[in-house]
Protein backbone atom coordinates (compact mmCIF):
# COMPACT_ATOMS: atom_id res chain seq x y z
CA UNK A 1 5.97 9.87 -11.04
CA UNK A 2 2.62 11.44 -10.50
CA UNK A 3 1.15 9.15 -13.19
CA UNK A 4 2.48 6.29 -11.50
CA UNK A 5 0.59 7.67 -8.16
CA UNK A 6 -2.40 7.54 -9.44
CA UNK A 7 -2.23 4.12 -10.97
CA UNK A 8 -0.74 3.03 -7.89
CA UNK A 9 -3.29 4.89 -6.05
CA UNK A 10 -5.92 3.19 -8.25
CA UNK A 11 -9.13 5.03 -7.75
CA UNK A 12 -9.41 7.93 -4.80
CA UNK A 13 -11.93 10.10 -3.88
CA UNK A 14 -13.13 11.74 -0.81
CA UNK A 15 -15.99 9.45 0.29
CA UNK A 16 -13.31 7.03 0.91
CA UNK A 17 -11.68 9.10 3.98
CA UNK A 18 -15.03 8.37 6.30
CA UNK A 19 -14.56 4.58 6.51
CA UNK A 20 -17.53 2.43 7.06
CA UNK A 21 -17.13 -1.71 6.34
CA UNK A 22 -19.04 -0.81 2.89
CA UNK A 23 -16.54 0.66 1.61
CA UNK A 24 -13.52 -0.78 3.25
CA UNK A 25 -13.20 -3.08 0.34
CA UNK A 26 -12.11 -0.31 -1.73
CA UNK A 27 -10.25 1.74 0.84
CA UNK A 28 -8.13 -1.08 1.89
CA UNK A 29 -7.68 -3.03 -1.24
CA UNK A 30 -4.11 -2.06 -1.43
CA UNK A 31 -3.65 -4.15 -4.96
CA UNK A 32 -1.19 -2.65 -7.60
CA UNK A 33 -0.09 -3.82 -11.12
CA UNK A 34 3.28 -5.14 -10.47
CA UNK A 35 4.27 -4.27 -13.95
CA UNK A 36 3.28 -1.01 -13.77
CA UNK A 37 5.31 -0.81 -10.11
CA UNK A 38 8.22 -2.74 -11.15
CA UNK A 39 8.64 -0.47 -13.84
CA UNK A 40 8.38 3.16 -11.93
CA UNK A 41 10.92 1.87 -9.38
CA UNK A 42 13.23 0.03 -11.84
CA UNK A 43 12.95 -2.79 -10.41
CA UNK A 44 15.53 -6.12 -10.97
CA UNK A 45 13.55 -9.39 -11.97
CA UNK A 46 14.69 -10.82 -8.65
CA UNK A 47 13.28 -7.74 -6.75
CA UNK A 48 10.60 -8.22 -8.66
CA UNK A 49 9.17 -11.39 -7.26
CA UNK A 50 10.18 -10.78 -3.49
CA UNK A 51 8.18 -7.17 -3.50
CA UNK A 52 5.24 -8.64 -5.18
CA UNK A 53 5.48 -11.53 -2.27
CA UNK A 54 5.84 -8.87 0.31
CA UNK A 55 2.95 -6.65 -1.15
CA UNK A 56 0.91 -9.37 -1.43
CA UNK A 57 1.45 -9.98 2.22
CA UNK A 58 1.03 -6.09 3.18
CA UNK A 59 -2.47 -6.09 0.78
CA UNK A 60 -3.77 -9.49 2.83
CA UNK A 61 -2.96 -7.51 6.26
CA UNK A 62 -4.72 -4.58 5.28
CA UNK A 63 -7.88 -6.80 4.09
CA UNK A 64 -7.74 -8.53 7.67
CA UNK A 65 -7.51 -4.92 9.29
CA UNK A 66 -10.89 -3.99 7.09
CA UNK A 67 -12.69 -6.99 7.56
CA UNK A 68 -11.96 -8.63 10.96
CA UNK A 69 -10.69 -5.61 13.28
CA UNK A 70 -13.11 -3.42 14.79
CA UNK A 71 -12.93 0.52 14.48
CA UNK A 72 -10.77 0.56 17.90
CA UNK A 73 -8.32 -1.87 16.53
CA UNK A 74 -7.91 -1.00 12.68
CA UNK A 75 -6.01 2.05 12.88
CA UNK A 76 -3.24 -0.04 14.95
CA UNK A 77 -3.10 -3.07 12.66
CA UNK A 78 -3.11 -0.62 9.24
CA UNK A 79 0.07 1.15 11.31
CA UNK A 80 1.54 -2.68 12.39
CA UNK A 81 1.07 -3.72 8.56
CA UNK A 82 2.41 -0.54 7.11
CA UNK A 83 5.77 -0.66 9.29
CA UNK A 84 5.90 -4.33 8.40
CA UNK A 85 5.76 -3.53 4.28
CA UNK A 86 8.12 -0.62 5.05
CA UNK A 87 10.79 -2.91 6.79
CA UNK A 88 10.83 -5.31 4.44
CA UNK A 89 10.86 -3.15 1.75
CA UNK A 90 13.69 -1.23 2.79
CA UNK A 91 15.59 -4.71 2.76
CA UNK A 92 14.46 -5.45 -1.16
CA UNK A 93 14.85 -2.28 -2.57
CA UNK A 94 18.06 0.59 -3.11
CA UNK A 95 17.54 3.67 -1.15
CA UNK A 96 16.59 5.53 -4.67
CA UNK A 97 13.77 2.89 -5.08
CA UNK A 98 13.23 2.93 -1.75
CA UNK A 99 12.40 6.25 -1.72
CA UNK A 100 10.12 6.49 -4.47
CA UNK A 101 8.18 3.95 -2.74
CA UNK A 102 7.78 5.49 0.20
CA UNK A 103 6.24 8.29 -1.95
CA UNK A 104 4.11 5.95 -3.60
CA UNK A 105 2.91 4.16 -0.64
CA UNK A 106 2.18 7.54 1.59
CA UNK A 107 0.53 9.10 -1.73
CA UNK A 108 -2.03 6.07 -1.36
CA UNK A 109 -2.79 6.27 2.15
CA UNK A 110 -3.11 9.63 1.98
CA UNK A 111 -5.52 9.63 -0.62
CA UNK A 112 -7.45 6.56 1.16
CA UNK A 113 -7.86 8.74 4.29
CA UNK A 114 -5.69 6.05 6.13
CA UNK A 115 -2.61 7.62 6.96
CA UNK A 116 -2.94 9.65 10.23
């Protein structure tokens, strides 16, 4: 599990928690390698392609929070786009896979500086 964090988490350090549109890029790139998800959470081949639809929805919404929100706004669309991957997780996934998400996924924000 914790080597699955950290490739989920892809690359962390410290200078990421002070955001600045520089760096947003990286702090809000939320990409992951399916494969490498799919397998940690055991994932069916139909579960498969609706999470990487979802994610791929959750990743655009953080990009647009980055990019095109100012500082005001961004920590209320990361929250809106976070609850949105959440819900719609919790509809693909069992509550075991569910859960280890949700570890995942708060492992990464943490370590991005974005989860307050």
């Amino acid at each position: 599990m914790i080597s699955m964090t950290m490739t989920f988490a892809k690359t962390e350090n410290a200078a990421n928690v002070n955001v600045v549109n520089e760096n947003a890029e990286e702090t809000y790139d939320m990409t992951v390698n399916m494969r490498k998800l799919s397998v940690a959470l055991g994932l069916t081949l139909d579960q498969i392609e609706a999470v990487e639809t979802v994610h791929n929805t959750f990743n655009a919404e953080m990009q647009f929070a980055a990019h095109y929100t100012t500082k005001e706004e961004r920590d209320a669309q990361v929250k809106k786009a976070v609850e949105k991957d959440v819900k719609w997780m919790n509809y693909i996934l069992t509550k075991e896979q569910y859960r280890k998400y949700l570890l995942l996924l708060n492992s990464t924000l943490t370590n991005r500086g974005l989860n307050h």
